[in-house]
Protein backbone atom coordinates (compact mmCIF):
# COMPACT_ATOMS: atom_id res chain seq x y z
CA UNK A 1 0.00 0.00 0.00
CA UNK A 2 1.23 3.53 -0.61
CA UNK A 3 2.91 5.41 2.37
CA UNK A 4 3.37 9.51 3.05
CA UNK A 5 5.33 11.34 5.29
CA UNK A 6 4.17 14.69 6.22
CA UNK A 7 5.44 17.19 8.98
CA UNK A 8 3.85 19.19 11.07
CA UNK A 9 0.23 16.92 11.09
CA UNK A 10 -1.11 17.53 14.56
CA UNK A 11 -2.91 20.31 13.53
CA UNK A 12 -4.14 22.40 10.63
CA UNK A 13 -3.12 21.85 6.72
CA UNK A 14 -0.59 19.08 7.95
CA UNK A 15 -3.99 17.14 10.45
CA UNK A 16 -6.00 17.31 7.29
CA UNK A 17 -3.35 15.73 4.88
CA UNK A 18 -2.68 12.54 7.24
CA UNK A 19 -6.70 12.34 7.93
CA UNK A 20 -7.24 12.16 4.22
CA UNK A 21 -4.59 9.73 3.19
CA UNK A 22 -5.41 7.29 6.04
CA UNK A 23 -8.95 7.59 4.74
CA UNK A 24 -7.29 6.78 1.43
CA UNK A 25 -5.77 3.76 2.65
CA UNK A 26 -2.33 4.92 2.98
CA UNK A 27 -0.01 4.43 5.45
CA UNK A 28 1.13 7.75 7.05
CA UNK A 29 4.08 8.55 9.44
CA UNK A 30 2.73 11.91 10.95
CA UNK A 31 6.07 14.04 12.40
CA UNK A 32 4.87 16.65 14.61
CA UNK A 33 5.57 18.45 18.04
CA UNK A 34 2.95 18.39 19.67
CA UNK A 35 -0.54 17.04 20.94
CA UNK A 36 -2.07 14.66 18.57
CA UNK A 37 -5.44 13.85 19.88
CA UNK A 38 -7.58 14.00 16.69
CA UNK A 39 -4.60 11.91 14.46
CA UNK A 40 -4.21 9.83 17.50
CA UNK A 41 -7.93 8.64 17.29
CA UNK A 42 -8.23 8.16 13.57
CA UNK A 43 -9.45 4.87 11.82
CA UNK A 44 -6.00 3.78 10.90
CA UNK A 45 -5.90 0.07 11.63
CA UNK A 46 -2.01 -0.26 12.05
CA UNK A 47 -0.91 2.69 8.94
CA UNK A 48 -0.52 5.21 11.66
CA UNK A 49 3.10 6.23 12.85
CA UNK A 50 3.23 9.20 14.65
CA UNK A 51 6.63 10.32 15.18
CA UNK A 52 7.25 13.72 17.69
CA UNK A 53 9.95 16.02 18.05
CA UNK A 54 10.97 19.45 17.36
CA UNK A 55 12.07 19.65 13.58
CA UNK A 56 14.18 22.79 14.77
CA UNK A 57 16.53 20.72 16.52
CA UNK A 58 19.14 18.81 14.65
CA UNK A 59 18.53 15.57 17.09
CA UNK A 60 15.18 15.27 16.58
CA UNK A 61 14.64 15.72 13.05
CA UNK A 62 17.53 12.97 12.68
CA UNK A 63 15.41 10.60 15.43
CA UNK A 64 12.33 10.81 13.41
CA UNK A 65 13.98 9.97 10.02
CA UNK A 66 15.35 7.07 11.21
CA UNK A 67 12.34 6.40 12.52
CA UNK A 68 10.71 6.38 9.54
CA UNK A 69 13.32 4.51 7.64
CA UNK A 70 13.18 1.71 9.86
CA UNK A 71 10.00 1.26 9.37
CA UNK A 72 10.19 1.23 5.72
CA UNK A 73 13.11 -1.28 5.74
CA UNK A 74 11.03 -3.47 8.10
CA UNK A 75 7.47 -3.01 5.85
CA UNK A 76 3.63 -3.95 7.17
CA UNK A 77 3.60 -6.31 4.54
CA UNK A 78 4.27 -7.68 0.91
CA UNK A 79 2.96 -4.59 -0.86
CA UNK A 80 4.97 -1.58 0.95
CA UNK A 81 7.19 -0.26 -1.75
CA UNK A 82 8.90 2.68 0.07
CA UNK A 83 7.99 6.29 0.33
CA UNK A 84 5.23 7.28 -2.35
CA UNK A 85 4.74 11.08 -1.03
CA UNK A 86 6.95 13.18 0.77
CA UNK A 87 5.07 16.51 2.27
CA UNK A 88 7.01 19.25 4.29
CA UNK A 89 4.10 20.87 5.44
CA UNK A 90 5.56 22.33 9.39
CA UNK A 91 5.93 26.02 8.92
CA UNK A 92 6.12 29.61 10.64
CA UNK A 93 5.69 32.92 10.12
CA UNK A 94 7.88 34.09 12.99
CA UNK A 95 8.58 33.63 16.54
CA UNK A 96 6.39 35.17 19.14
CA UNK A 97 8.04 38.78 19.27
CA UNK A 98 6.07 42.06 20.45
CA UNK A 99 5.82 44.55 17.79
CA UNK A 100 5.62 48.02 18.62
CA UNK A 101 1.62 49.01 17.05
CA UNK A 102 1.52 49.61 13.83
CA UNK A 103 5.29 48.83 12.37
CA UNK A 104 5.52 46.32 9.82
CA UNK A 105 6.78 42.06 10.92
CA UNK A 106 9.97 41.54 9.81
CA UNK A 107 10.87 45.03 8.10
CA UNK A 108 13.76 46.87 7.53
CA UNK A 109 13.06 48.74 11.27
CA UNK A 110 12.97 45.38 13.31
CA UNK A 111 15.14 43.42 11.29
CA UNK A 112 15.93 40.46 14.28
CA UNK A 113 18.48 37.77 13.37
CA UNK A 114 17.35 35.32 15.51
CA UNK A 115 14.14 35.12 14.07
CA UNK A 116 14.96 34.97 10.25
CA UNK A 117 16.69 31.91 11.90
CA UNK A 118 14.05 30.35 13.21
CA UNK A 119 11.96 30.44 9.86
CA UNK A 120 14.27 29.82 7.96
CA UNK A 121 15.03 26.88 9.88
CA UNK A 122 11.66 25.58 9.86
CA UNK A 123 10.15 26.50 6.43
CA UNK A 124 13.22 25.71 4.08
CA UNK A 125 16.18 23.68 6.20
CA UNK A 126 14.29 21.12 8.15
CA UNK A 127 12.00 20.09 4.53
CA UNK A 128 15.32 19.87 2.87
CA UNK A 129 17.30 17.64 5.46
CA UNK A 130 14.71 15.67 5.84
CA UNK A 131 14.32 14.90 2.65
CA UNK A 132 17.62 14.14 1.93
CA UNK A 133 17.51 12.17 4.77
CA UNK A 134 14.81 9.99 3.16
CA UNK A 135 16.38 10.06 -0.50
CA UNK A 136 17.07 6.27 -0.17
CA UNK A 137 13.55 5.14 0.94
CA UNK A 138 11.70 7.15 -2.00
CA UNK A 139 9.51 4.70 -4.21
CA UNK A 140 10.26 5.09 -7.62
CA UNK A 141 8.51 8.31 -9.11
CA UNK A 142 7.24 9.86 -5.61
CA UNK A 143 6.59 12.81 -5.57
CA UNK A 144 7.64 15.36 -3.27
CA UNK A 145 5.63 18.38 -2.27
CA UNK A 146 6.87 21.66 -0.25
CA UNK A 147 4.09 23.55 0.74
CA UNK A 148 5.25 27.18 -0.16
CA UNK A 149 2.89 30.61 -0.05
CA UNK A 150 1.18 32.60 -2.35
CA UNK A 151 3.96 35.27 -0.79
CA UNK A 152 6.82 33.58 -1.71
CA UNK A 153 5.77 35.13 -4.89
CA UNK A 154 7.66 38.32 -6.15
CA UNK A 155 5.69 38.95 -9.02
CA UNK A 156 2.52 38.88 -6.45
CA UNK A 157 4.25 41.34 -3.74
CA UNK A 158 1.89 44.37 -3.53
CA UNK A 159 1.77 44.95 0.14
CA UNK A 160 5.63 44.27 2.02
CA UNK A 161 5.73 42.91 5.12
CA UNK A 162 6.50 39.43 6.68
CA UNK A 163 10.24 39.73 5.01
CA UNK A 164 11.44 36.44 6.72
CA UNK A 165 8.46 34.22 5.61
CA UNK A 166 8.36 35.24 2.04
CA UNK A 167 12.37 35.52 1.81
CA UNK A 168 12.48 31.38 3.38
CA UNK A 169 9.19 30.12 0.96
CA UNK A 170 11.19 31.99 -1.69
CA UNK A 171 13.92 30.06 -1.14
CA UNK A 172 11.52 26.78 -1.09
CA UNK A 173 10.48 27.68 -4.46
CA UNK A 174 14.03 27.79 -5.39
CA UNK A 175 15.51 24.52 -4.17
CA UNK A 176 12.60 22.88 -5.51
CA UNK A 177 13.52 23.99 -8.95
CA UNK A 178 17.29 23.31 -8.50
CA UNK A 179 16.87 19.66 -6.47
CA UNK A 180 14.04 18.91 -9.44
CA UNK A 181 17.60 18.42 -11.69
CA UNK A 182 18.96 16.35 -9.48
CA UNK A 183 16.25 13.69 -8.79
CA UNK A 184 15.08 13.82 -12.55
CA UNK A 185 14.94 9.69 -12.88
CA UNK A 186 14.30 9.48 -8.76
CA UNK A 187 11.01 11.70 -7.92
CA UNK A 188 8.79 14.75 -9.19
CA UNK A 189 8.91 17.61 -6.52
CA UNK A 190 6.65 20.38 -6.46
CA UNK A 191 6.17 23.73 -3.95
CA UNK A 192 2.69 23.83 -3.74
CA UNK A 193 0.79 26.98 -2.13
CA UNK A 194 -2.51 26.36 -0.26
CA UNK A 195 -3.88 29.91 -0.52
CA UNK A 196 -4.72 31.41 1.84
CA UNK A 197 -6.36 29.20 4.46
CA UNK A 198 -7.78 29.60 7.99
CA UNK A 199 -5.44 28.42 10.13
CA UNK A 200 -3.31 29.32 13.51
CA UNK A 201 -0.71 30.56 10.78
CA UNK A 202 -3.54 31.70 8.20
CA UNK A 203 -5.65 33.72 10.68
CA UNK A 204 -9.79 33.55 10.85
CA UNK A 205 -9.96 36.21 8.18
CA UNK A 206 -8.54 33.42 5.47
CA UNK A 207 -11.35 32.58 2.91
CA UNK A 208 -10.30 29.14 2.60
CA UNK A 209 -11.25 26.76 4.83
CA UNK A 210 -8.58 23.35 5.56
CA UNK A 211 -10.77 20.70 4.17
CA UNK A 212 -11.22 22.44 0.72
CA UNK A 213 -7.72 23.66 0.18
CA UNK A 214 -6.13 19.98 1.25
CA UNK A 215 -8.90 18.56 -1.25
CA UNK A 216 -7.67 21.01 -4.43
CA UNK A 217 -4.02 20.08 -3.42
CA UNK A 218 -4.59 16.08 -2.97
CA UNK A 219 -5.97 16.21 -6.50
CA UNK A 220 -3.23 18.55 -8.13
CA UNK A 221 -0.62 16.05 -5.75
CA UNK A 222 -2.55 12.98 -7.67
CA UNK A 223 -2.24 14.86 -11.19
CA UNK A 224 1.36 15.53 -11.00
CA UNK A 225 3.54 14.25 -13.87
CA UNK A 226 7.40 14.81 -14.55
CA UNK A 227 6.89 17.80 -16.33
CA UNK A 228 5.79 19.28 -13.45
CA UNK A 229 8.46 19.12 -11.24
CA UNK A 230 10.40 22.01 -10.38
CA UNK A 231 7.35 23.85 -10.77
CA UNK A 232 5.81 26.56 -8.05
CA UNK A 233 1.99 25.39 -8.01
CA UNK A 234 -1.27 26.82 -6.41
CA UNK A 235 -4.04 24.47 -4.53
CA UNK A 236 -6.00 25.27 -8.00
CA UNK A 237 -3.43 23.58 -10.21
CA UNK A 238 -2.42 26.51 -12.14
CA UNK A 239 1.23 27.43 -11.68
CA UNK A 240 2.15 29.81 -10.04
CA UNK A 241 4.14 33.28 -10.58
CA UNK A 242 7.57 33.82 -9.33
């Protein structure tokens, strides 16, 4: 049966991936940090892993992979085949800072080291280990999916603001196109945005709600060929601008 990975699944865009593919059938390993009541209760009959640790920190991120590639070296049965879909889903906009009222996050004014950092670390570094630490258990032709942002886009920038999030899912969009080279006869790999989506990251005024936005980007993850990959792709399937 097929098997995913995806990070950051106790909660939001990540819960909703692992809910659906379990429904699917699939076998999921669910890496996340913390409570996982709702995944922890699902239907799974034995295709759950849930794996937990902090992908910011080097030792944990390392203890999950291995996790994960044990498992897929020791299979459920006759049919496991590897790793069929690879999501790096964890992500933040920032750490919890106070802003003085009214000044732009992450502009030129508060520029803060420390918290570039941490989103870079999260967004771009973590998806990237991880997935080379999981090169050797990818099925043949999985497909690999970075969820990016609609303001990773350049071309789409009318606004400013949050210079740390769209600088790191720039930089998603980016490694996607250059690792797409490298794993031309391995995997297709995609950044895929959601849109904009109510979640703890999204905010209530998002006018996407989870379920729809995971269902447009299950189907455009089920669509994908090799002539996709590389490619910067919204929930909707059209590419995206850069």
């Amino acid at each position: 049966m097929p098997t995913a990975v995806i990070t950051g699944a106790n909660r939001g865009i990540g819960l909703e991936f692992a809910l659906r593919y379990l429904e699917r059938g699939w076998q999921v390993h669910a890496l996340n940090r913390g409570g996982t009541d709702a995944l922890a209760e699902a239907e799974a009959d034995g295709r759950l892993w849930i794996h937990r640790g902090d992908l910011s920190v080097i030792e944990d991120l390392r203890r999950m992979a291995r996790a994960v590639r044990e498992a897929i070296v020791s299979p459920a049965g006759p049919d496991d085949r590897g790793i069929d879909l690879l999501i790096h889903n964890a992500g933040i906009m920032g750490t919890e800072r106070t802003r003085p009222q009214g000044r732009p996050r992450q502009g030129l004014e508060d520029f803060d080291r420390e918290e570039w950092r941490a989103v870079l670390d999260i967004n771009l570094l973590a998806g990237v280990e991880l997935m080379i630490s999981l090169r050797a258990q990818l099925a043949p032709g999985a497909r690999i999916v970075m969820i990016t942002s609609e303001m990773a886009s350049n071309a789409g920038n009318d606004y400013g603001g949050w210079a740390a999030y769209r600088a790191s899912k720039a930089a998603v969009n980016s490694v996607v196109k250059t690792f797409s080279m490298e794993l031309a006869d391995e995997a297709i790999i995609v950044a895929l945005h959601p849109g904009w989506v109510r979640t703890a990251l999204g905010g209530p005024n998002a006018p996407l709600d989870v379920e729809t936005s995971v269902a447009d980007m299950i189907r455009v993850i089920d669509d994908l060929g090799p002539g996709q990959s590389g490619a910067f792709i919204g929930h909707h399937g059209a590419v995206a601008p850069y």
